[in-house]
Protein backbone atom coordinates (compact mmCIF):
# COMPACT_ATOMS: atom_id res chain seq x y z
CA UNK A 1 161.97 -294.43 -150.26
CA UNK A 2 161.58 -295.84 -146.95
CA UNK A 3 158.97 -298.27 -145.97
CA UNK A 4 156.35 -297.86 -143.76
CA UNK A 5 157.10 -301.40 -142.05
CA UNK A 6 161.02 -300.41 -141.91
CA UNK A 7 159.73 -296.76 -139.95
CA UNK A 8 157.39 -298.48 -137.84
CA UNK A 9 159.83 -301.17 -136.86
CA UNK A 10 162.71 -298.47 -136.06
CA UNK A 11 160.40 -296.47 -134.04
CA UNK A 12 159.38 -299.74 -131.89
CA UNK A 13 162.83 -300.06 -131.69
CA UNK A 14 164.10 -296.84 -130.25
CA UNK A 15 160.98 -296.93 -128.12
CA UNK A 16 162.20 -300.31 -126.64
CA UNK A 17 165.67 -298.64 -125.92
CA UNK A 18 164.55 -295.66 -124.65
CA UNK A 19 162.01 -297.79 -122.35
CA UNK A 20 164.68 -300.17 -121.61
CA UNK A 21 167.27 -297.56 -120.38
CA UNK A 22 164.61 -295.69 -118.19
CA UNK A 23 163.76 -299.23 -116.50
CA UNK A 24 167.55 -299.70 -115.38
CA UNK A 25 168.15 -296.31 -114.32
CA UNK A 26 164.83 -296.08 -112.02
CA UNK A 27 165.27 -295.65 -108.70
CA UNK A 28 162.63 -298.24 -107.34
CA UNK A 29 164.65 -301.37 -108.81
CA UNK A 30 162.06 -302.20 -112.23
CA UNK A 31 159.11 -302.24 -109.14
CA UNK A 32 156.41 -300.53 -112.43
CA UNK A 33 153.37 -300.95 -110.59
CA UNK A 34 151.51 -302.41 -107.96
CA UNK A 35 148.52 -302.32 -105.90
CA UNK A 36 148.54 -303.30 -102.09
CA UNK A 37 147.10 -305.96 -100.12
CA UNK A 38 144.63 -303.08 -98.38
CA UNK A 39 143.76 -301.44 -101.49
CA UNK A 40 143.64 -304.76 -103.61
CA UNK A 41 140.96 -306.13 -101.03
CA UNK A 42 139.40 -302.81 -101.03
CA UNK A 43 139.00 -302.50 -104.90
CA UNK A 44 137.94 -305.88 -104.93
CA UNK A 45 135.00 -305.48 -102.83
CA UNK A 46 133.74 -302.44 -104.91
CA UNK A 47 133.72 -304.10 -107.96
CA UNK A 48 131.45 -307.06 -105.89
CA UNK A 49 128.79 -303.72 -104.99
CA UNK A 50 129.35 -302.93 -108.61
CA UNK A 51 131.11 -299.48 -107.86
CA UNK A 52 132.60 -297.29 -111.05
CA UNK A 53 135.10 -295.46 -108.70
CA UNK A 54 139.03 -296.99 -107.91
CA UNK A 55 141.83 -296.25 -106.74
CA UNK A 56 145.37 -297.13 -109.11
CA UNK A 57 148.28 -296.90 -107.09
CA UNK A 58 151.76 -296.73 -108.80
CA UNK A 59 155.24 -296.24 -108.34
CA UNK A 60 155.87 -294.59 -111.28
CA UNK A 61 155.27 -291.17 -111.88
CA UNK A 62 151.76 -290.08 -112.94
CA UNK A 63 152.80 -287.65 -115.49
CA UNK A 64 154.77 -290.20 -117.01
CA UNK A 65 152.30 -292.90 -116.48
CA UNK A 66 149.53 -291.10 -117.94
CA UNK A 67 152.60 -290.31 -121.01
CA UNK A 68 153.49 -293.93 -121.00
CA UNK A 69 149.88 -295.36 -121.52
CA UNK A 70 148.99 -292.74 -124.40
CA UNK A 71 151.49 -293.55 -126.40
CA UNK A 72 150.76 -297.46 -126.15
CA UNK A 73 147.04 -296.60 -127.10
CA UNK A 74 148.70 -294.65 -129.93
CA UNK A 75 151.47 -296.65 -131.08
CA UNK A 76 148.96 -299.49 -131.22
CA UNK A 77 146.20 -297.17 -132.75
CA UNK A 78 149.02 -296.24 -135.48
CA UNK A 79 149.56 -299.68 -136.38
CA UNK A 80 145.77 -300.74 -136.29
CA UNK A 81 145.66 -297.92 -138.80
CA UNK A 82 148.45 -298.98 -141.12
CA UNK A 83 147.43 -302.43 -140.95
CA UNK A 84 143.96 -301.20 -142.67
CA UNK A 85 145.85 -298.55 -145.10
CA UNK A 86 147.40 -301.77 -146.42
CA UNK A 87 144.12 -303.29 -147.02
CA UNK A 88 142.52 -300.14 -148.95
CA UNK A 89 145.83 -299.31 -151.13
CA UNK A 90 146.27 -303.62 -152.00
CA UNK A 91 144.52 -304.79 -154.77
CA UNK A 92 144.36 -308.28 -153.45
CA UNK A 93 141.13 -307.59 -151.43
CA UNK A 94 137.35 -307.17 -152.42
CA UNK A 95 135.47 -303.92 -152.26
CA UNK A 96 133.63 -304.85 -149.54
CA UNK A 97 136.86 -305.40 -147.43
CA UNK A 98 138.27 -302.24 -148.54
CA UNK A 99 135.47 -300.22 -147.42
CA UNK A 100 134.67 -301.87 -144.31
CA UNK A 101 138.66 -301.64 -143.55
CA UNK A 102 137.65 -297.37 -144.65
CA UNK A 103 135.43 -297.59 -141.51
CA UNK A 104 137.43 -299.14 -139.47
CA UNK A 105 140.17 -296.39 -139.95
CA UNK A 106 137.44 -293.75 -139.60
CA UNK A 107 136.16 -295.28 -136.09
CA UNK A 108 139.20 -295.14 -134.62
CA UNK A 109 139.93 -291.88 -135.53
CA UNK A 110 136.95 -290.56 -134.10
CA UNK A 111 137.51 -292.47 -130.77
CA UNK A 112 140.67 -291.02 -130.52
CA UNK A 113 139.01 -287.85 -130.67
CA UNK A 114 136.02 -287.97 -128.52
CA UNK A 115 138.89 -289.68 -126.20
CA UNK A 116 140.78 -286.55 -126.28
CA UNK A 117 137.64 -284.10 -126.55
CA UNK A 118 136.51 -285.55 -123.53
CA UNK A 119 140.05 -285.45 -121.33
CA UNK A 120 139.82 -281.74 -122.61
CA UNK A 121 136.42 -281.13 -121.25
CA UNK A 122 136.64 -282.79 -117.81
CA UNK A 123 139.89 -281.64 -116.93
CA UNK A 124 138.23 -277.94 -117.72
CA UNK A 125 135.46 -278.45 -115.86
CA UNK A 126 136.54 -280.37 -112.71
CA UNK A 127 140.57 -278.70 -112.21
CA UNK A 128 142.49 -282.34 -112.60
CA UNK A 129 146.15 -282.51 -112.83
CA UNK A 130 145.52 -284.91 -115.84
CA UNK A 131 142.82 -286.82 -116.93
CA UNK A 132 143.10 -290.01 -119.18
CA UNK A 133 140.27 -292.33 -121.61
CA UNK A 134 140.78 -295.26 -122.98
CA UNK A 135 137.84 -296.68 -125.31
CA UNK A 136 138.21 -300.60 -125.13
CA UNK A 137 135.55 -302.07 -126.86
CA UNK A 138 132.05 -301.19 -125.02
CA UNK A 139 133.88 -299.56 -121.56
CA UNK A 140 135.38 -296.17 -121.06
CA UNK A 141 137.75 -295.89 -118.87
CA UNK A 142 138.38 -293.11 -117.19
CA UNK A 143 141.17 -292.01 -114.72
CA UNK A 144 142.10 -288.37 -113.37
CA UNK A 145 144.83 -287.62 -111.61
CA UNK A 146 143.89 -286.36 -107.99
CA UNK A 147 144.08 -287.13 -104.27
CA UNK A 148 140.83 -288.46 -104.20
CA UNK A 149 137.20 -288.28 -106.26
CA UNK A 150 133.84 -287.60 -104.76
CA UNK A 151 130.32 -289.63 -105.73
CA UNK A 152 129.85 -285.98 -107.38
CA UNK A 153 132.68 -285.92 -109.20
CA UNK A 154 132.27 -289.35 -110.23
CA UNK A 155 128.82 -288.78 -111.42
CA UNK A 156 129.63 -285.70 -112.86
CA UNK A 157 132.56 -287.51 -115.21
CA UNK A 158 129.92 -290.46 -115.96
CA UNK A 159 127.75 -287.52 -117.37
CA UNK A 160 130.39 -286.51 -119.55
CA UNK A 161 131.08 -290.08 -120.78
CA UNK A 162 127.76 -290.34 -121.84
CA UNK A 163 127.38 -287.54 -123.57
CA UNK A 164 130.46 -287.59 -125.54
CA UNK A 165 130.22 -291.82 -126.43
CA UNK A 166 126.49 -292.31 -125.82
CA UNK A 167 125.57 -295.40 -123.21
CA UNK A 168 128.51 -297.41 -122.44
CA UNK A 169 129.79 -299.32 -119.49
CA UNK A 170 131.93 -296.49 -117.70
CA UNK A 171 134.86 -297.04 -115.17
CA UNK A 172 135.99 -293.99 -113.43
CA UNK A 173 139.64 -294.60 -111.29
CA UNK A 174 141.71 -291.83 -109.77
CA UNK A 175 145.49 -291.78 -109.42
CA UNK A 176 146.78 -289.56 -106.70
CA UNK A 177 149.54 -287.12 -107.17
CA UNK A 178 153.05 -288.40 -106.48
């Protein structure tokens, strides 16, 4: 029987090819992202008035942006979670670590799913090309792929956030359509 460590190492693996191959064979010479001077000075300033709207600019595709960060999150979800599957199945910790390691597992499942509940229900409600959230620790952030986002929309997203994960810090971006 194969090990979990040996599958999750050989999927890194493959994923590093596969990564590594599409970086040498893009078009725009391994330029991934970047943000211009204009926009940089312009994003800067909102976040000085404290505004929840930016714009992320990118050379890469957005479909396969939006691909490329969710399986990160996951891959790094899926280890998080294997990690603590250790800790429950090893006899070498204490009840108390076992459990709490139990709750760990179930919180991140169910931010995975409010993550993807919620990309369901604003991309129904508001017609978005794609929509992506990431949970990182007390902010949701929240970007939508479109040419450009209204207070109203914005609002209307920030709504959604808090319904779904309750008051948290919320960051809502847009990434227009290339």
């Amino acid at each position: 029987m194969v090990k979990k460590q040996t599958v999750w190492l050989l999927t890194m693996l493959s994923l590093l090819i596969v990564l590594s191959v599409y970086y040498m064979t893009s078009p725009d010479n391994g330029e991934m992202a970047f943000i211009q001077d204009e926009e940089w000075q312009d994003i800067e300033s909102a976040e000085e008035e404290g505004a929840a709207e930016d714009v992320v600019s990118s050379e890469m595709p957005t479909d396969e942006l939006f691909a490329s960060i969710r399986l990160e999150m996951q891959n790094e979800r899926d280890q998080k979670s294997e990690q603590l599957s250790e800790i429950v199945a090893s006899s070498d910790y204490s009840a108390e670590e076992k459990n709490d390691a139990m709750e760990e597992m179930e919180t991140l499942q169910e931010t995975s799913s409010k993550e993807s509940i919620l990309e369901n229900t604003i991309r129904a409600s508001i017609p978005y090309d794609d929509v992506l959230v990431r949970s990182e620790g007390d902010v949701i952030q929240v970007t939508v792929q479109a040419e450009e986002l209204t207070k109203a929309e914005t609002r209307e997203i920030m709504q959604m956030v808090s319904d779904e994960f309750g008051q948290k810090r919320v960051e809502v971006k847009f990434q227009p359509t290339s």
